[in-house]
C-alpha atoms as a PDB file:
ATOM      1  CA  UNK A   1     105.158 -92.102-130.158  1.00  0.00           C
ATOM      2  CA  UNK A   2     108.358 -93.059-132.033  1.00  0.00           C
ATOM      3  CA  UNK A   3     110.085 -89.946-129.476  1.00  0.00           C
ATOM      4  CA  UNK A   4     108.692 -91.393-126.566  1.00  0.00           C
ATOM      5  CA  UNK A   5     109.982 -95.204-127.908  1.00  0.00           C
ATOM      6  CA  UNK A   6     113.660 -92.957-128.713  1.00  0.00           C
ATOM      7  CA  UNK A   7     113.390 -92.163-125.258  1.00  0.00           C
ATOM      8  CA  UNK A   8     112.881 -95.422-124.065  1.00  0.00           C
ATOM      9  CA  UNK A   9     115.673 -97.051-125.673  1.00  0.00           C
ATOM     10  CA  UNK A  10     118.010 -94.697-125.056  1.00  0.00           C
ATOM     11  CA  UNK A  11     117.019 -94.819-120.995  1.00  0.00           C
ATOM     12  CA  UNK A  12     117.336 -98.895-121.473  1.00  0.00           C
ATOM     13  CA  UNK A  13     120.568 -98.573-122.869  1.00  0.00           C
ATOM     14  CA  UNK A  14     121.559 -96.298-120.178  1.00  0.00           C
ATOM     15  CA  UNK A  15     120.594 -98.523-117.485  1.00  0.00           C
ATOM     16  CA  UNK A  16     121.476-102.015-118.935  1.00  0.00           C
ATOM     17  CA  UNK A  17     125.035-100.291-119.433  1.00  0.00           C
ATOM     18  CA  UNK A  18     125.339 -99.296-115.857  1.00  0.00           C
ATOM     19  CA  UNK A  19     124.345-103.051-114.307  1.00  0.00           C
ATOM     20  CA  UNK A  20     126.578-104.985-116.660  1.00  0.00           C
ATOM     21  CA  UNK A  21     123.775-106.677-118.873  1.00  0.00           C
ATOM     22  CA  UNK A  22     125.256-109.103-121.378  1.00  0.00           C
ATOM     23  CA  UNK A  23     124.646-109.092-124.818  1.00  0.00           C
ATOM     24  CA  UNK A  24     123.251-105.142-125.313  1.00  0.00           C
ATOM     25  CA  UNK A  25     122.621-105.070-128.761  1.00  0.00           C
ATOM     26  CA  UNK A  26     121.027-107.765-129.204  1.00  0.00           C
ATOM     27  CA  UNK A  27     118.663-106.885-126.344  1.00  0.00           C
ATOM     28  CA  UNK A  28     117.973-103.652-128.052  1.00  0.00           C
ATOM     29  CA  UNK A  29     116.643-105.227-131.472  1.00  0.00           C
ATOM     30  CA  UNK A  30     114.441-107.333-129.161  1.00  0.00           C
ATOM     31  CA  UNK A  31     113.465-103.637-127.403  1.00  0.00           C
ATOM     32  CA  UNK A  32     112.751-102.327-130.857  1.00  0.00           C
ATOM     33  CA  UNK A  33     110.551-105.275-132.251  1.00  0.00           C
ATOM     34  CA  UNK A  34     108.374-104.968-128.849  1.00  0.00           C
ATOM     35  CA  UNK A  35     107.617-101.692-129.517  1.00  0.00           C
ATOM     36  CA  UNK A  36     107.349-101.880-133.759  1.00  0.00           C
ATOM     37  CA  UNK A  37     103.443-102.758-132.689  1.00  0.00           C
ATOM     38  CA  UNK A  38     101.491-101.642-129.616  1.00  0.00           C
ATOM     39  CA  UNK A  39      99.885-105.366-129.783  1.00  0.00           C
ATOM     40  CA  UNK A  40     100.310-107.519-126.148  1.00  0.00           C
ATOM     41  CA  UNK A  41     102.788-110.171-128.025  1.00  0.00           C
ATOM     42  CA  UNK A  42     104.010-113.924-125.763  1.00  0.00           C
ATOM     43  CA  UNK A  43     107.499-114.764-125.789  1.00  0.00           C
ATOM     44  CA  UNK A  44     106.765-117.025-129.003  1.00  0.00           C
ATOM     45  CA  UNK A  45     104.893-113.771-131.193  1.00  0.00           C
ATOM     46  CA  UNK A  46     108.055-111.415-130.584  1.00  0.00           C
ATOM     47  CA  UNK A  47     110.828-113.878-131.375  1.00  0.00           C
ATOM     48  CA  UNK A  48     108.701-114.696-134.523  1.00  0.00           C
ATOM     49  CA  UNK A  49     108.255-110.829-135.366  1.00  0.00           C
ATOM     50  CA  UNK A  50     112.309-110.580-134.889  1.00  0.00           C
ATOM     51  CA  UNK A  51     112.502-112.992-138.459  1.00  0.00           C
ATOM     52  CA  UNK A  52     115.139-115.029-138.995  1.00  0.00           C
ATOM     53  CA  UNK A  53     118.053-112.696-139.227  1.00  0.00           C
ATOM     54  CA  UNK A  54     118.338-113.242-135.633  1.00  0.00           C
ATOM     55  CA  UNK A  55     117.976-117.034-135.333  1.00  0.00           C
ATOM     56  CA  UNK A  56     121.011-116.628-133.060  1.00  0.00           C
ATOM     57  CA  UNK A  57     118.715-114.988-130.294  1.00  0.00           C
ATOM     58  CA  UNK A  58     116.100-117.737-130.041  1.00  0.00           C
ATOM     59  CA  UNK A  59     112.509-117.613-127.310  1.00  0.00           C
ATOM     60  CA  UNK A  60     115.187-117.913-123.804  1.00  0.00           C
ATOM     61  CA  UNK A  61     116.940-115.266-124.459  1.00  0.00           C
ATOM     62  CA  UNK A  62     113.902-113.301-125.152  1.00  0.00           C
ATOM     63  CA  UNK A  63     112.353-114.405-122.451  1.00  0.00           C
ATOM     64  CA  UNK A  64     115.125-113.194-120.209  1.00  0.00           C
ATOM     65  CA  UNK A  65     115.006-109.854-121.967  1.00  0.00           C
ATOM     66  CA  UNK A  66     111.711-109.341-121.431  1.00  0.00           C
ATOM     67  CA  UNK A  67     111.794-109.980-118.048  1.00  0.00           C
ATOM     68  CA  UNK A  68     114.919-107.734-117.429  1.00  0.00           C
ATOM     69  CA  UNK A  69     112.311-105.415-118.945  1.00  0.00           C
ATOM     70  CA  UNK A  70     109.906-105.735-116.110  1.00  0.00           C
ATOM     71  CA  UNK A  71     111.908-105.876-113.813  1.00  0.00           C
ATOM     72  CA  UNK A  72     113.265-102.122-115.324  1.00  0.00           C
ATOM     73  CA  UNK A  73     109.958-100.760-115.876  1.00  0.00           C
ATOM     74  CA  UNK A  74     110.329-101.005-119.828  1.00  0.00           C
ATOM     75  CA  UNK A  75     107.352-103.894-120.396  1.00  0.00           C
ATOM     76  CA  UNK A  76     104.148-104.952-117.902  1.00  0.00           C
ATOM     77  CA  UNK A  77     103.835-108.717-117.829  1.00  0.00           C
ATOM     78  CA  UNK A  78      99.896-109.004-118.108  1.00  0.00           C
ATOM     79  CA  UNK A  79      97.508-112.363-117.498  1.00  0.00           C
ATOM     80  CA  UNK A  80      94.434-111.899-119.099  1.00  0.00           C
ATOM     81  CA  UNK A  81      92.066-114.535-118.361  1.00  0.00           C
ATOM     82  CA  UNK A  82      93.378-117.585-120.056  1.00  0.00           C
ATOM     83  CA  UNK A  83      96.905-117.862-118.299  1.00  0.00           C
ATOM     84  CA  UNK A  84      98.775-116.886-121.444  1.00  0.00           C
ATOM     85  CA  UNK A  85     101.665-114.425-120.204  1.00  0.00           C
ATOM     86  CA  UNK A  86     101.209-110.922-122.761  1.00  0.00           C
ATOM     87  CA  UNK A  87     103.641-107.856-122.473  1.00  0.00           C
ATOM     88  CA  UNK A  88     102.679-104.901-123.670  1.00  0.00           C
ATOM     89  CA  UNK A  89     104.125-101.663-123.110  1.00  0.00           C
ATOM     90  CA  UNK A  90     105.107 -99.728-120.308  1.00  0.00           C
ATOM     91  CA  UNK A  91     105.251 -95.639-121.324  1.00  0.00           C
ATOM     92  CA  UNK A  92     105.869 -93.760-117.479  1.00  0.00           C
ATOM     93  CA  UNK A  93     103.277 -91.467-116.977  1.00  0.00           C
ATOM     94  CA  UNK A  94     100.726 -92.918-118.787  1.00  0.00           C
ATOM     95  CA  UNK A  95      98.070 -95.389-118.019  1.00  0.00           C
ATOM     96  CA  UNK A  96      95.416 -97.484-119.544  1.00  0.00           C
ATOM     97  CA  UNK A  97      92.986-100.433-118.895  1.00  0.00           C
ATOM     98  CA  UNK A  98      91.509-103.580-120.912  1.00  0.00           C
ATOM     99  CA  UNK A  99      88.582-104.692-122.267  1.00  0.00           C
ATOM    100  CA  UNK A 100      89.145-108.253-123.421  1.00  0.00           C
ATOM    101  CA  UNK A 101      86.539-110.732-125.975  1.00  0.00           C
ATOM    102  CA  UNK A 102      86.194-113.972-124.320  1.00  0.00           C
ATOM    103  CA  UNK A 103      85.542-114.959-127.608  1.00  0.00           C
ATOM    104  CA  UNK A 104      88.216-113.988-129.883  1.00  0.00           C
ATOM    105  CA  UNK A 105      90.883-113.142-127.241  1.00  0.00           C
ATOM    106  CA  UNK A 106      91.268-109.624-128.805  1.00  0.00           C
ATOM    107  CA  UNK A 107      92.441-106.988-126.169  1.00  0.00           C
ATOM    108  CA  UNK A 108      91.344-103.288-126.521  1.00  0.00           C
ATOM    109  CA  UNK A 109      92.801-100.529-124.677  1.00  0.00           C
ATOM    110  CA  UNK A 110      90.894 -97.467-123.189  1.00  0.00           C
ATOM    111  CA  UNK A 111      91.775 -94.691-121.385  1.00  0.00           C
ATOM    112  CA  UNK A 112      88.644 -92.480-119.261  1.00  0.00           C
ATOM    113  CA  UNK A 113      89.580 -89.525-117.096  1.00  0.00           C
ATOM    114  CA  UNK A 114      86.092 -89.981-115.693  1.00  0.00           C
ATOM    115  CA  UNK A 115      86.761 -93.263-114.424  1.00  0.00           C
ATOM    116  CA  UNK A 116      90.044 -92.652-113.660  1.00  0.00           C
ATOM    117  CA  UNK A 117      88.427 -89.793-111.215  1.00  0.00           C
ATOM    118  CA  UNK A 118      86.230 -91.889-110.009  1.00  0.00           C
ATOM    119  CA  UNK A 119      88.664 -94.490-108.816  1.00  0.00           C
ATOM    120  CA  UNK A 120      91.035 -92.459-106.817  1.00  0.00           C
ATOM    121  CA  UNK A 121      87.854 -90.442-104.982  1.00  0.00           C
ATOM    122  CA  UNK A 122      86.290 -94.105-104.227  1.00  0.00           C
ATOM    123  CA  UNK A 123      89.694 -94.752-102.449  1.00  0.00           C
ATOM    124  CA  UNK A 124      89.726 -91.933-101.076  1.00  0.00           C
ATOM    125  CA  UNK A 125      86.058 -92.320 -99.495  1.00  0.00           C
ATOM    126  CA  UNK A 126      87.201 -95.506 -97.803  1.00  0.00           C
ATOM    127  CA  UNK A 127      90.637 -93.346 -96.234  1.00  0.00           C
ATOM    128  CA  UNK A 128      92.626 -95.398 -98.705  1.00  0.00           C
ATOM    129  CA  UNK A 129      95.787 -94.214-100.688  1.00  0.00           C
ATOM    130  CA  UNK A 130      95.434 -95.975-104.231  1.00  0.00           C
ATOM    131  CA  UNK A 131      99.304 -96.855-105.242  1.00  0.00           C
ATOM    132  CA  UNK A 132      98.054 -98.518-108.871  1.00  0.00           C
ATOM    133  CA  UNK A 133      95.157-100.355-110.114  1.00  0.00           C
ATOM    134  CA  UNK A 134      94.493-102.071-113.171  1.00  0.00           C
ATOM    135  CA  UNK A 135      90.785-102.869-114.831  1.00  0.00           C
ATOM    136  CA  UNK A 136      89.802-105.546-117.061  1.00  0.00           C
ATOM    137  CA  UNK A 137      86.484-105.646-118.716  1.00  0.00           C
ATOM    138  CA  UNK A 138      85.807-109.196-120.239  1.00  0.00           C
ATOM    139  CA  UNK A 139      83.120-109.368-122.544  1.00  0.00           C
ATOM    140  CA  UNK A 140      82.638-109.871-126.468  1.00  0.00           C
ATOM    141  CA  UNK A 141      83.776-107.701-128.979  1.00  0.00           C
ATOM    142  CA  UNK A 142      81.515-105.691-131.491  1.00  0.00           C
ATOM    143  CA  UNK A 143      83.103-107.937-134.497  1.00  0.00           C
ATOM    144  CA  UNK A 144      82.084-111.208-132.184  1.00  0.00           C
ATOM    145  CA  UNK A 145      78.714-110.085-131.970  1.00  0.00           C
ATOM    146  CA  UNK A 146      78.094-109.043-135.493  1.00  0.00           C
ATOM    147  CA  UNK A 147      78.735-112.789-135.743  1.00  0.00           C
ATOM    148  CA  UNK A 148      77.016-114.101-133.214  1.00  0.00           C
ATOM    149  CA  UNK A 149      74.575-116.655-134.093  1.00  0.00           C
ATOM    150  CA  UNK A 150      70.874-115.696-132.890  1.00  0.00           C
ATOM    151  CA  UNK A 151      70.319-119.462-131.695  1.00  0.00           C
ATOM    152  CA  UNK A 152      72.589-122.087-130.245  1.00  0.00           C
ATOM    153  CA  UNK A 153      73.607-124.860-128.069  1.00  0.00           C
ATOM    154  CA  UNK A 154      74.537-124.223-124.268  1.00  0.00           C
ATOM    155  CA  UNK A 155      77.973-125.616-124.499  1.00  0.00           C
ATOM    156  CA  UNK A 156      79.190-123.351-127.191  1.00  0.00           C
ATOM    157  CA  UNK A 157      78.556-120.127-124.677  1.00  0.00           C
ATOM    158  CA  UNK A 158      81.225-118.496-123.120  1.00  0.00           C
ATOM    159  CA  UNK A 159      81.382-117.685-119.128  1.00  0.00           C
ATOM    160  CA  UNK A 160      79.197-114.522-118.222  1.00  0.00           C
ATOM    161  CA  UNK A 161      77.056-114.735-120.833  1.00  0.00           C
ATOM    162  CA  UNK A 162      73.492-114.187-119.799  1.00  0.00           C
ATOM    163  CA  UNK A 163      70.803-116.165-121.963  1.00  0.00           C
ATOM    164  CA  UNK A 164      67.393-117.545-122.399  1.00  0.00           C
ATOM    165  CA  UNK A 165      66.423-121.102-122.876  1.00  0.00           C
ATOM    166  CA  UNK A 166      64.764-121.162-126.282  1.00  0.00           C
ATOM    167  CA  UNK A 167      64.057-124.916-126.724  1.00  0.00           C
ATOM    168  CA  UNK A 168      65.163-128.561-125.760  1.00  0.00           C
ATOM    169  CA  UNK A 169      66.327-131.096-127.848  1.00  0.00           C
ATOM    170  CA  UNK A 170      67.115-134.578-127.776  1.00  0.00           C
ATOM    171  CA  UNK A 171      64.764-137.724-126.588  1.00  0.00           C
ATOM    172  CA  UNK A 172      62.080-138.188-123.951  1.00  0.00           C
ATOM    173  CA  UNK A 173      64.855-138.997-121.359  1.00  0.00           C
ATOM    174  CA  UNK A 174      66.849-136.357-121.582  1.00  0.00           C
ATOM    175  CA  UNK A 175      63.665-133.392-121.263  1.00  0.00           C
ATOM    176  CA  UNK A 176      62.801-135.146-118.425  1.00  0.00           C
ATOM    177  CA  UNK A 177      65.869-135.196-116.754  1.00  0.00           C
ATOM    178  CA  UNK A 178      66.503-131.427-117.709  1.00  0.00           C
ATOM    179  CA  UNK A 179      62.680-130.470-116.253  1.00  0.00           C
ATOM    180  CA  UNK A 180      63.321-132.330-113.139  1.00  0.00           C
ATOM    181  CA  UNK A 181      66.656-130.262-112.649  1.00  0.00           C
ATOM    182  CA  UNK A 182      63.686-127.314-112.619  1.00  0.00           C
ATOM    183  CA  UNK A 183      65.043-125.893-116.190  1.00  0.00           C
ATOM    184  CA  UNK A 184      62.089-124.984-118.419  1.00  0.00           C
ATOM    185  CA  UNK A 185      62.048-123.046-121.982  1.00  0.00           C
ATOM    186  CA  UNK A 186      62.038-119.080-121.345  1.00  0.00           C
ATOM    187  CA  UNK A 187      64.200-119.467-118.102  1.00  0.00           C
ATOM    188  CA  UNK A 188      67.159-116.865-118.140  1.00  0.00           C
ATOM    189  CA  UNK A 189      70.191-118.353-117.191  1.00  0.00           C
ATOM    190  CA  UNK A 190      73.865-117.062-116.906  1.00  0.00           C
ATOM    191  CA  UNK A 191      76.841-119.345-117.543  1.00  0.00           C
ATOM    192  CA  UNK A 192      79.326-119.474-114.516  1.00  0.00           C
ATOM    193  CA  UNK A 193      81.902-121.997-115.914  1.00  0.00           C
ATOM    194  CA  UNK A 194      82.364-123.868-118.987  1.00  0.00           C
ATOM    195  CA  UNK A 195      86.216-124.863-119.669  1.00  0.00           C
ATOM    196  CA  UNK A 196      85.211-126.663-123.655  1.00  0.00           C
ATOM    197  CA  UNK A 197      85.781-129.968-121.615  1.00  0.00           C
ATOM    198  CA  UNK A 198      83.955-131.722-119.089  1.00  0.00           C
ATOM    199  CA  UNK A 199      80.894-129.979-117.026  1.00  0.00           C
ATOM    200  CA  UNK A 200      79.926-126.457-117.068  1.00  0.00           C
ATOM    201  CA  UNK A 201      78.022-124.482-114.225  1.00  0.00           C
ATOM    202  CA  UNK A 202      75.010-122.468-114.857  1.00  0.00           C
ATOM    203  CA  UNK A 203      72.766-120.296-112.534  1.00  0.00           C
ATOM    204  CA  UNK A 204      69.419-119.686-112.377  1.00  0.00           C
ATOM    205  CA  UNK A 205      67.327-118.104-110.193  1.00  0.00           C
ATOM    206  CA  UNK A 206      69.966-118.165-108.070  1.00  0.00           C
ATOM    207  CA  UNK A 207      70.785-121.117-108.205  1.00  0.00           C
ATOM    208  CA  UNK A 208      73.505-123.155-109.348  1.00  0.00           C
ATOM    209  CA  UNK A 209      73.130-126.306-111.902  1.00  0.00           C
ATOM    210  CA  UNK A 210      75.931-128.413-112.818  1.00  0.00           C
ATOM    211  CA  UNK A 211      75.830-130.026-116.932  1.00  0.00           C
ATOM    212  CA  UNK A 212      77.661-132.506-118.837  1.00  0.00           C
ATOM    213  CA  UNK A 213      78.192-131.263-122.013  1.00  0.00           C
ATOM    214  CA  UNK A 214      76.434-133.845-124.200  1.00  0.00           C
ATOM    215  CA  UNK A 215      73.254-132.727-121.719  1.00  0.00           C
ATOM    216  CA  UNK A 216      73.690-128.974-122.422  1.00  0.00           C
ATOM    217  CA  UNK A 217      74.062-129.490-126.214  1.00  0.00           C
ATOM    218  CA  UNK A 218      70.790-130.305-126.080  1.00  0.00           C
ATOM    219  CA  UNK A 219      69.873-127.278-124.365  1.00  0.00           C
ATOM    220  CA  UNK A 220      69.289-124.335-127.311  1.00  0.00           C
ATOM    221  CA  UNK A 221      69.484-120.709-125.764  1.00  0.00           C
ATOM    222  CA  UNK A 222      69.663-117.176-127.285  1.00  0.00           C
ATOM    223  CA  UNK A 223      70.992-113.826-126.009  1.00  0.00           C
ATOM    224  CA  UNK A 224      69.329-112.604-123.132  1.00  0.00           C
ATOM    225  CA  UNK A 225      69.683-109.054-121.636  1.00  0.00           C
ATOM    226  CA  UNK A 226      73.087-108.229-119.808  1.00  0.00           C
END
């Protein structure tokens, strides 16, 4: 990896040379802290991992460099989920998709010829010439479920997870209201939205059912099958 990162500057320097690009050096430390970790870093996590003996750079000017990056074909500017803009790496020849945790945000990469295979002849099948793809698998990571609590409230789960109602609590009022909505204990459910704020949607039976939150706290579920 470090000849294929040797490569990479050198190319960078090449190029940035030929179109004028102010300010090359400094622009190559920021090159050379991006790839010190194969991590997806924000604008914010690589001027932090440059330290302070290059206060003089500060998060524009990486920002611009990473975008001259892009724009290149040194970096990928990635979106996973949340909005947060990630780079991460872009090596030519070599590809890779995501799984991400909903839970902890922690992004694994994975590489499958199969799949890979499978992709371009599923293109093919529909007279389609594939250009590029990319895959992301959300989901929750094998730390996140070692961790996962057996039993707990319906706001706390994240979007996609698929669960069974284990019990109500809360007052007369509020079991009522839930029943009449046509929830019952042992219904599977799967959670369609829930933002940490405000409502969240559910589905069951194929149907959708929208909560407040202080209505689905009282709603206790554990994990179903996927």
């Amino acid at each position: 990896m470090q000849k294929i990162h040797k490569q990479e500057r050198d190319q960078l320097k090449k190029l940035f040379e030929q179109e004028g690009i102010d300010r090359l050096n400094e622009r190559l430390r920021i090159l050379e802290a991006f790839f010190s970790d194969e991590d997806h870093v924000t604008v914010e996590e690589l001027n932090a991992r440059l330290g302070h003996s290059h206060k003089n750079v500060g998060a524009e000017f990486v920002a611009d460099t990473l975008k001259l990056m892009c724009q290149y074909g040194f970096a990928h500017e990635r979106k996973f989920g949340n909005g947060v803009v990630r780079y991460e790496h872009r090596h030519l020849g070599q590809h890779h998709d995501h799984m991400i945790c909903t839970k902890c945000k922690a992004i694994v990469e994975f590489k499958n010829e199969q799949l890979e295979t499978l992709q371009l002849q599923i293109a093919q099948s529909h007279g389609f010439h594939m250009l590029q793809h990319r895959m992301e698998i959300y989901g929750i990571c094998a730390n996140c479920l070692k961790n996962r609590l057996a039993l707990m409230p319906l706001n706390t789960a994240r979007p996609g997870e698929r669960l069974v109602i284990e019990k109500f609590t809360g007052g007369a009022t509020s079991r009522m209201r839930l029943l009449s909505m046509g929830l019952r204990v042992g219904d599977a459910i799967e959670v369609i939205t829930n933002m940490n704020r405000g409502q969240l949607v559910i589905a069951v039976d194929y149907q959708r059912l929208v909560l407040g939150r202080g209505l689905a706290e009282k709603i206790w579920v554990k994990p179903g099958h996927s």
